[in-house]
N, C-alpha and C. Protein backbone atom coordinates (compact mmCIF):
# COMPACT_ATOMS: atom_id res chain seq x y z
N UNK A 1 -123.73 86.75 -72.95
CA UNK A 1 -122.46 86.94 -72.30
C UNK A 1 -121.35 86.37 -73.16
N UNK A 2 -119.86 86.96 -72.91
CA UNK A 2 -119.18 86.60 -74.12
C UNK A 2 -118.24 85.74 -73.61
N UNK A 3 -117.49 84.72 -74.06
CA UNK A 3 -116.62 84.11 -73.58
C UNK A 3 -115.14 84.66 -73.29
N UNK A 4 -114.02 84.61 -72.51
CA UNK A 4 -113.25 85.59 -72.16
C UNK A 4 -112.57 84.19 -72.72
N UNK A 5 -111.25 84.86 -73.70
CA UNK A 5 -110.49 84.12 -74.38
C UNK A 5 -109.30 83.27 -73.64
N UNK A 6 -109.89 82.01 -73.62
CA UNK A 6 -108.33 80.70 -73.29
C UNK A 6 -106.80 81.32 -73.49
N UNK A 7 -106.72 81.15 -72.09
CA UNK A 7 -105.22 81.48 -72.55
C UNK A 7 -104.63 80.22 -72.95
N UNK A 8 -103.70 80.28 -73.95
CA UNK A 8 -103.09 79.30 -74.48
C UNK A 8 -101.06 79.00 -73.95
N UNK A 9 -101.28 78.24 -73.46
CA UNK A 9 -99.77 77.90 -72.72
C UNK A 9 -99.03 77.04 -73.81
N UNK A 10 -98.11 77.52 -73.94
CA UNK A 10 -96.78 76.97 -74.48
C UNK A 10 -96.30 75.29 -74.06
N UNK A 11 -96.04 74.81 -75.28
CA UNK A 11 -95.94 73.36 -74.69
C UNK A 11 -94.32 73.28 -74.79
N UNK A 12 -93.71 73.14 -73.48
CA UNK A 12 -92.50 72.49 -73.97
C UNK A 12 -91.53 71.85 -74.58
N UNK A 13 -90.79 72.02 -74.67
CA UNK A 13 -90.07 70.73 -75.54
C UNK A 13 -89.58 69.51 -74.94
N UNK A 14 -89.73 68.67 -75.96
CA UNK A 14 -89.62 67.58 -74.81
C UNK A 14 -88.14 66.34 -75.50
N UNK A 15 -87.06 66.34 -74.38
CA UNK A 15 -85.94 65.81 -74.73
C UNK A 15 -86.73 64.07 -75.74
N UNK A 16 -86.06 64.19 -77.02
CA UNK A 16 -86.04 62.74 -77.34
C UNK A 16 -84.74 61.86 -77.26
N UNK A 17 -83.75 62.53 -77.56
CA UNK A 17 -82.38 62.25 -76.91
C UNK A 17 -81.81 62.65 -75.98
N UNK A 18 -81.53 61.43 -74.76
CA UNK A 18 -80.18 62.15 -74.62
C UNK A 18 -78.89 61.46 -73.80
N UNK A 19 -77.60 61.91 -74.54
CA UNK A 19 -76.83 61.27 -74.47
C UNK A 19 -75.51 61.60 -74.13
N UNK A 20 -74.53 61.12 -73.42
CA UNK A 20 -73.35 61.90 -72.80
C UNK A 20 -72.39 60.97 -74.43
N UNK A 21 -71.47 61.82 -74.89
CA UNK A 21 -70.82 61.89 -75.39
C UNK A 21 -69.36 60.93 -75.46
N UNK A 22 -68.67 60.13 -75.98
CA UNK A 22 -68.39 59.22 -75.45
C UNK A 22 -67.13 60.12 -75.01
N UNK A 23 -66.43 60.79 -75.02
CA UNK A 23 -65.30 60.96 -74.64
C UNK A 23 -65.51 62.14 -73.10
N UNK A 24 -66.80 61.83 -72.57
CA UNK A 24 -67.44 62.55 -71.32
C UNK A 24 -67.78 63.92 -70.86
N UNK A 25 -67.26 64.73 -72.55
CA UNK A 25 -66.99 66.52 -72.69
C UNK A 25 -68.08 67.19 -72.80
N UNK A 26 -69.13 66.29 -72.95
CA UNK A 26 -70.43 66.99 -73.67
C UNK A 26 -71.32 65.98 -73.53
N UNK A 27 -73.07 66.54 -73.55
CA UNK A 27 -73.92 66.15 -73.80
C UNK A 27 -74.97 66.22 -75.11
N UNK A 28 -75.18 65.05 -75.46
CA UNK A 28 -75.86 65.51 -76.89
C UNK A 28 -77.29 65.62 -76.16
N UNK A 29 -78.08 66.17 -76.68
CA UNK A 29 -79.73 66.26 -76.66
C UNK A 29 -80.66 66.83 -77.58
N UNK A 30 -81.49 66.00 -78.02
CA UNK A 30 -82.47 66.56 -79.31
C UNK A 30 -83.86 66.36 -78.60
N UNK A 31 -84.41 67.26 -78.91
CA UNK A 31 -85.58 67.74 -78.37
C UNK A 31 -86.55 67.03 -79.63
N UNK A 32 -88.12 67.31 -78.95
CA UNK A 32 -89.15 66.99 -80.14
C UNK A 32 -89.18 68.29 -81.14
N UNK A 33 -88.95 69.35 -81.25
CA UNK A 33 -89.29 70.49 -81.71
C UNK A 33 -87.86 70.63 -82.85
N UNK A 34 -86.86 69.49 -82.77
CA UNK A 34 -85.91 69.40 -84.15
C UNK A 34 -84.57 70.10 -83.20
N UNK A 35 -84.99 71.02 -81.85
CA UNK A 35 -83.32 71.37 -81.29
C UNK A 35 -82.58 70.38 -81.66
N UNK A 36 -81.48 70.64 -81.52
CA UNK A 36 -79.88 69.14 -81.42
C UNK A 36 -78.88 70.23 -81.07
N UNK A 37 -78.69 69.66 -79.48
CA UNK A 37 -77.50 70.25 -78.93
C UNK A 37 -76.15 69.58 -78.59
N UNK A 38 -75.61 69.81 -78.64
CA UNK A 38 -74.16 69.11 -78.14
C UNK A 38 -73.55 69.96 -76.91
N UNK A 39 -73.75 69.85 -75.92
CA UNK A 39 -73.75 71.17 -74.71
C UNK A 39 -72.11 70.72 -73.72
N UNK A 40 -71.83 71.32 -74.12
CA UNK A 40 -70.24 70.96 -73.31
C UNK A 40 -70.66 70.84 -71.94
N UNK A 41 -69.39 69.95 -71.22
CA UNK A 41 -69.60 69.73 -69.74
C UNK A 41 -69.22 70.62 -69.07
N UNK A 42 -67.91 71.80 -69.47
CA UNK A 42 -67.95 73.14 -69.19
C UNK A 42 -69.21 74.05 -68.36
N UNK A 43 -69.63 74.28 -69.81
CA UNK A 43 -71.01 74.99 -70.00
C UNK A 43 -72.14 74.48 -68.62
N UNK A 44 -72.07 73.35 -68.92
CA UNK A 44 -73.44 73.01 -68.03
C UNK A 44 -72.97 72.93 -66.81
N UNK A 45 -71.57 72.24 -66.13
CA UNK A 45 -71.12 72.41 -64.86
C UNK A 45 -71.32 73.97 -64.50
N UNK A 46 -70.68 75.30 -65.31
CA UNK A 46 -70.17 76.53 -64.62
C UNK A 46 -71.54 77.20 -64.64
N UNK A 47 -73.05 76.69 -64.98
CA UNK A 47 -74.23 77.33 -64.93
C UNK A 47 -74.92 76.11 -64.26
N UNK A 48 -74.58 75.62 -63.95
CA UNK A 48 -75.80 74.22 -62.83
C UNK A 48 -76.52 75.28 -62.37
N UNK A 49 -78.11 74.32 -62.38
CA UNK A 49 -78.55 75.04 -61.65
C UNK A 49 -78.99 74.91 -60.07
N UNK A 50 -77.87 74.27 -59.72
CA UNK A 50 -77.76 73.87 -57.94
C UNK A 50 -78.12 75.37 -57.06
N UNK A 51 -78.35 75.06 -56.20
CA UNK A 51 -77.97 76.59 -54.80
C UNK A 51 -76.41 76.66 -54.80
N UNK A 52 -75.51 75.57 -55.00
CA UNK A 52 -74.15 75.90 -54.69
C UNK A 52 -73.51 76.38 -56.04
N UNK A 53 -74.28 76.75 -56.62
CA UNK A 53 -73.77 77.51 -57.70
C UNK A 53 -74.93 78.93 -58.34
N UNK A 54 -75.69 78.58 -58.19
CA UNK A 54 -76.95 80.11 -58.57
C UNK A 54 -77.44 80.75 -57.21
N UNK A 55 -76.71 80.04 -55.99
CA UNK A 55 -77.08 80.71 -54.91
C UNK A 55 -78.79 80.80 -54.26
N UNK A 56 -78.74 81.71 -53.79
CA UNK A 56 -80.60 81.98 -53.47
C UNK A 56 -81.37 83.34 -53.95
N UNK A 57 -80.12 84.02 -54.78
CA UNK A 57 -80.58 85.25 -55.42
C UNK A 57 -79.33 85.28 -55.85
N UNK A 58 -79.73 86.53 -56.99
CA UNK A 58 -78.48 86.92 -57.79
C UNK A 58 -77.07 87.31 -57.24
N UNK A 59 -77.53 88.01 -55.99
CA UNK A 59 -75.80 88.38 -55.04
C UNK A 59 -75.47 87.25 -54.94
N UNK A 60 -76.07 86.08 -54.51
CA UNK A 60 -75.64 84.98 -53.98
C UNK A 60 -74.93 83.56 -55.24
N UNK A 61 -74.65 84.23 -56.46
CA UNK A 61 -74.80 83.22 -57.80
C UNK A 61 -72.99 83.47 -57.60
N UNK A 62 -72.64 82.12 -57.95
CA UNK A 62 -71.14 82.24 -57.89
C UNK A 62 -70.51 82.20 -59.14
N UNK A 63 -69.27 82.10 -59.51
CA UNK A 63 -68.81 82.25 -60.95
C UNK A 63 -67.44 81.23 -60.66
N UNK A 64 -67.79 80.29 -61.22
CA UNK A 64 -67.00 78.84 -61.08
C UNK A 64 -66.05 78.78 -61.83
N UNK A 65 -64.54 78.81 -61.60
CA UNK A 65 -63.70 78.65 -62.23
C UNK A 65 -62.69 77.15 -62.39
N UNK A 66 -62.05 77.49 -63.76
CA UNK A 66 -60.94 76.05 -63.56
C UNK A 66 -61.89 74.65 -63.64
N UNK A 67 -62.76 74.97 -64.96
CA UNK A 67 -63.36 73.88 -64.92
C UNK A 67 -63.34 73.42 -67.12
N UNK A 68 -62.24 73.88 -67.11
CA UNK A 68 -62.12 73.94 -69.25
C UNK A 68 -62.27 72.24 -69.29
N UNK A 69 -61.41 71.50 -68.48
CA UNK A 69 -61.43 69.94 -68.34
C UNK A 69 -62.16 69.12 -67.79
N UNK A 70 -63.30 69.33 -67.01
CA UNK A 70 -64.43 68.58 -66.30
C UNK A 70 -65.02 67.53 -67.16
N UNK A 71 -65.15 66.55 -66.79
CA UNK A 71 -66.18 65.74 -67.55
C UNK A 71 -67.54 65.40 -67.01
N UNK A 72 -68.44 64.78 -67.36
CA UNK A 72 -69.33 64.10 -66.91
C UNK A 72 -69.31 62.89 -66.28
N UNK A 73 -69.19 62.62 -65.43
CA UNK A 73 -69.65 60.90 -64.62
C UNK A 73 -71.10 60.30 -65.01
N UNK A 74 -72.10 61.08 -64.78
CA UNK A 74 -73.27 60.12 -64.50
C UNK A 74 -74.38 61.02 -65.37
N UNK A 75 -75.32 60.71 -65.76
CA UNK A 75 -76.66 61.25 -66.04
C UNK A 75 -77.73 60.81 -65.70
N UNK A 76 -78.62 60.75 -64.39
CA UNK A 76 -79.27 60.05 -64.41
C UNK A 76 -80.76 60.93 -63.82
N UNK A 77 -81.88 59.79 -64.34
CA UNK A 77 -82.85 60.87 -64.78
C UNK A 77 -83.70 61.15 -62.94
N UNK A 78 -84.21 62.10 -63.24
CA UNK A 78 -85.12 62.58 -61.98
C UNK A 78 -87.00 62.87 -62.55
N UNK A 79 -87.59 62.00 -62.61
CA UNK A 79 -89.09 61.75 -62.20
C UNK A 79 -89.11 62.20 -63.88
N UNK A 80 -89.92 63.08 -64.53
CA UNK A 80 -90.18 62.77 -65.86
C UNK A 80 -89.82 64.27 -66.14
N UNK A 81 -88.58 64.92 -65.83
CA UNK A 81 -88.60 66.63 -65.55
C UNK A 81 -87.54 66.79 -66.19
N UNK A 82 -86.00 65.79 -65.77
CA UNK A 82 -84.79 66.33 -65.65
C UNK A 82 -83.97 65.12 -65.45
N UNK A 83 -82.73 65.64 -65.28
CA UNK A 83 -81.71 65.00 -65.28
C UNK A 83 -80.39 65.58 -64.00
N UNK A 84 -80.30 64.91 -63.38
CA UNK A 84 -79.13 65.25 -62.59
C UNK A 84 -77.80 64.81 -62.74
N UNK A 85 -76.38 65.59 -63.38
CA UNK A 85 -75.24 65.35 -63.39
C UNK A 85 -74.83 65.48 -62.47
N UNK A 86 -73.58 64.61 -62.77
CA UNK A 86 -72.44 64.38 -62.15
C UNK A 86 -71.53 64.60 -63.00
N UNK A 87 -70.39 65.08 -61.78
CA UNK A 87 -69.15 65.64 -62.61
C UNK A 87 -68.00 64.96 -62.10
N UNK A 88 -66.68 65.29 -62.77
CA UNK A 88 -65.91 64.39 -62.07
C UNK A 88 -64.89 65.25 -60.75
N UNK A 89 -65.23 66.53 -60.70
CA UNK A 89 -65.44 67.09 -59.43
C UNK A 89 -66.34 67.21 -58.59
N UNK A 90 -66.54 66.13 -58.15
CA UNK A 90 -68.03 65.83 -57.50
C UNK A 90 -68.78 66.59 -57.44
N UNK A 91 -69.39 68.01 -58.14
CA UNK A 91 -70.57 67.88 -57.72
C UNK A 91 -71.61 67.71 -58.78
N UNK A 92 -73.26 67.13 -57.65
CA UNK A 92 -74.12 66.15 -58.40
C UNK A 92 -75.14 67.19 -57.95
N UNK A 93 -75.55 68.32 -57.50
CA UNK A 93 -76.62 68.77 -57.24
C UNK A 93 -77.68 69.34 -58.11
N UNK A 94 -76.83 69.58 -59.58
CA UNK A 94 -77.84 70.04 -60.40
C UNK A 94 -78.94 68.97 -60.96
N UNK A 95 -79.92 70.24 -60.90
CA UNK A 95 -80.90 69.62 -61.48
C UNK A 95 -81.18 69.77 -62.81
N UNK A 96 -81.15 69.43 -63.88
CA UNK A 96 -81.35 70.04 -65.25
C UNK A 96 -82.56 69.60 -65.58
N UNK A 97 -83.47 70.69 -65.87
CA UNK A 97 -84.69 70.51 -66.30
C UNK A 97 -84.72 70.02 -68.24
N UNK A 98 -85.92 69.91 -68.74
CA UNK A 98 -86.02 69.81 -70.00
C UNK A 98 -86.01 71.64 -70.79
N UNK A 99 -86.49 72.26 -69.89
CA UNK A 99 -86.67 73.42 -69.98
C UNK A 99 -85.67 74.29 -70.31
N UNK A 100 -84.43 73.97 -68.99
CA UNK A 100 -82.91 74.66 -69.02
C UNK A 100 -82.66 74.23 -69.96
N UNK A 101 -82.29 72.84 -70.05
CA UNK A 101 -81.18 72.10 -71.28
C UNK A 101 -81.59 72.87 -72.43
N UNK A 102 -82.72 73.29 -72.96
CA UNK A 102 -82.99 73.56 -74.26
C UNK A 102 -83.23 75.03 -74.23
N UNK A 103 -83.31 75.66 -72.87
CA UNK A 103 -82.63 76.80 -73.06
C UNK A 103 -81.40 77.25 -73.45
N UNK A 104 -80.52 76.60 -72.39
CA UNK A 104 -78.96 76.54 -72.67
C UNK A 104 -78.66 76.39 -73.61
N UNK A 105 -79.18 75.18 -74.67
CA UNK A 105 -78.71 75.48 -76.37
C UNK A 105 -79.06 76.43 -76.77
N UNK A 106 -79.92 76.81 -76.59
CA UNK A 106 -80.37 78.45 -78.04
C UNK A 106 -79.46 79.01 -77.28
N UNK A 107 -79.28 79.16 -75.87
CA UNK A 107 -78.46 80.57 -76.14
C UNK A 107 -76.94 80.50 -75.22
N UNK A 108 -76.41 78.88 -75.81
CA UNK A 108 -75.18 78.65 -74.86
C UNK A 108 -73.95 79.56 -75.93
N UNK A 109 -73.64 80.10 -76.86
CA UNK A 109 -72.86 80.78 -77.38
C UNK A 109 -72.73 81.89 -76.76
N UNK A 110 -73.74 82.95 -75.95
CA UNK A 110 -74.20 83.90 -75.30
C UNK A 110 -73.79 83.88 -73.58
N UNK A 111 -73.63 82.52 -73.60
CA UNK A 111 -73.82 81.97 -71.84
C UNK A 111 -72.39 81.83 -71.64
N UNK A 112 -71.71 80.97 -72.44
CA UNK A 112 -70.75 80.90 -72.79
C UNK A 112 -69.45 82.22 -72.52
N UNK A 113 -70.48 83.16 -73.80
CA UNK A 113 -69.20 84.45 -73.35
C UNK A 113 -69.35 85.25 -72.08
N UNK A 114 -70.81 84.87 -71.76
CA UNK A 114 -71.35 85.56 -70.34
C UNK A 114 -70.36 85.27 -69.51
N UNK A 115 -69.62 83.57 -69.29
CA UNK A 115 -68.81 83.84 -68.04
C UNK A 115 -67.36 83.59 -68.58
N UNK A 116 -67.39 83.57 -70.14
CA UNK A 116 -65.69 84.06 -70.21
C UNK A 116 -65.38 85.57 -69.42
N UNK A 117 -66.44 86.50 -69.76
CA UNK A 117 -66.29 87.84 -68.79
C UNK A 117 -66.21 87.86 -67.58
N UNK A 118 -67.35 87.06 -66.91
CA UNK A 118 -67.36 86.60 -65.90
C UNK A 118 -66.13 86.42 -64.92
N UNK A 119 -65.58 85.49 -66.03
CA UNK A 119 -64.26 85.37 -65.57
C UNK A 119 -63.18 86.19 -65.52
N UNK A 120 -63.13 86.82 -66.22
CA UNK A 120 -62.02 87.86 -66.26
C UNK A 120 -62.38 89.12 -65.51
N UNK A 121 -63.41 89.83 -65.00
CA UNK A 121 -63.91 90.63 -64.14
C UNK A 121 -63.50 89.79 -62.85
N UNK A 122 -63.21 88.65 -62.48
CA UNK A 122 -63.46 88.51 -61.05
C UNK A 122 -61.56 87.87 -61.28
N UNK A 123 -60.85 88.00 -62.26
CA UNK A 123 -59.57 87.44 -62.22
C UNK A 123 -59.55 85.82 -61.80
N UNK A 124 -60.42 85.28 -62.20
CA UNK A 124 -60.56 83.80 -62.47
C UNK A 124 -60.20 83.41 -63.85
N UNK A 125 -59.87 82.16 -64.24
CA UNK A 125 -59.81 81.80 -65.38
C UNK A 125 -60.22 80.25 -65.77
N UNK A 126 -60.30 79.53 -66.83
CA UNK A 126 -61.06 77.98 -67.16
C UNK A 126 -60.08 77.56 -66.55
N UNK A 127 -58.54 77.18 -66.29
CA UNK A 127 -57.97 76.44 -65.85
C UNK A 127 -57.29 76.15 -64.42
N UNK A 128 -57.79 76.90 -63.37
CA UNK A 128 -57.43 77.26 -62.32
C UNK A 128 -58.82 77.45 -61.42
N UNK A 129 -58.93 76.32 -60.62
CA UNK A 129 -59.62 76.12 -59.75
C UNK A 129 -59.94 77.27 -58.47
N UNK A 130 -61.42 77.38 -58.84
CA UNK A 130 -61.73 78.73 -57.71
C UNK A 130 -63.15 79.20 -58.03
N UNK A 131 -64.06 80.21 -56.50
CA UNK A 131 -65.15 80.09 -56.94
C UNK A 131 -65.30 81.86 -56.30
N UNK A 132 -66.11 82.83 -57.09
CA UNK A 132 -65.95 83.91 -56.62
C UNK A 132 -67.06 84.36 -56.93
C-alpha cells in the first residue's frame, strides 16, 4: 500500500519587531522571513480588522474616512497571535494578526490605492471625518 503524500502547511511569519514609531504615524515591523514594514497609522486604522469596520460580510465593510492624521495610542499584545491598536480616535477593536500585518506590507501600496478610490466613489475624502 502506498503512502498518500503529507500535505505540507506553510509556516508563517513570525513578527521579530515591533514597534510604533516615535512620532505615532506608523508602525515598524520585521518579520523572521527578512519583511520590514513601516505601515502607516492611516493604512492600518482605515482596514482594521474590527466588525466596526469589515462588517460581517462584504455589504457590511465600511470605508472610513478623515483619518490622513490619526495616530497610534497603544499597541498592546493579545495571547501569542496579534496585537490590538489603539488610535487616537478611540477605536481599539482591531485585532491585528501576525498574518494581516505582513500581509498588509506586501501589498499596502495596492490597499492603499484600494481606498484612495474607495474614497472618491463614495465622495469621502482623508481629511474629513465620515464612514460610508
Amino acid at each position: 500500500m502506498l503512502n498518500a503524500p503529507k500535505e505540507v502547511k506553510a509556516v508563517a511569519a513570525w513578527p521579530v519587531e515591533i514597534r510604533l514609531v516615535k512620532d505615532r504615524r506608523a508602525l515598524h515591523v520585521t518579520f523572521d522571513d527578512g519583511a520590514d514594514f513601516n505601515l502607516s497609522a492611516e493604512l492600518l486604522r482605515v482596514t482594521s480588522p474590527s466588525a466596526e469596520v469589515q462588517g460581517h460580510s462584504e455589504a457590511q465593510r465600511k470605508t472610513v474616512g478623515g483619518k490622513r492624521n490619526v495616530t497610534i495610542l497603544s499597541v498592546d499584545p493579545v495571547g501569542n497571535y496579534a496585537v490590538r491598536l489603539g488610535f487616537d480616535d478611540m477605536h481599539n477593536t482591531g485585532i491585528y494578526s501576525w498574518a494581516f500585518l505582513h500581509d498588509l506590507g506586501i501589498n499596502a501600496e495596492r490597499r492603499f490605492q484600494d481606498y484612495l478610490d474607495e474614497l472618491q466613489a463614495k465622495a469621502l475624502d482623508r481629511d474629513r471625518p465620515g464612514m460610508r
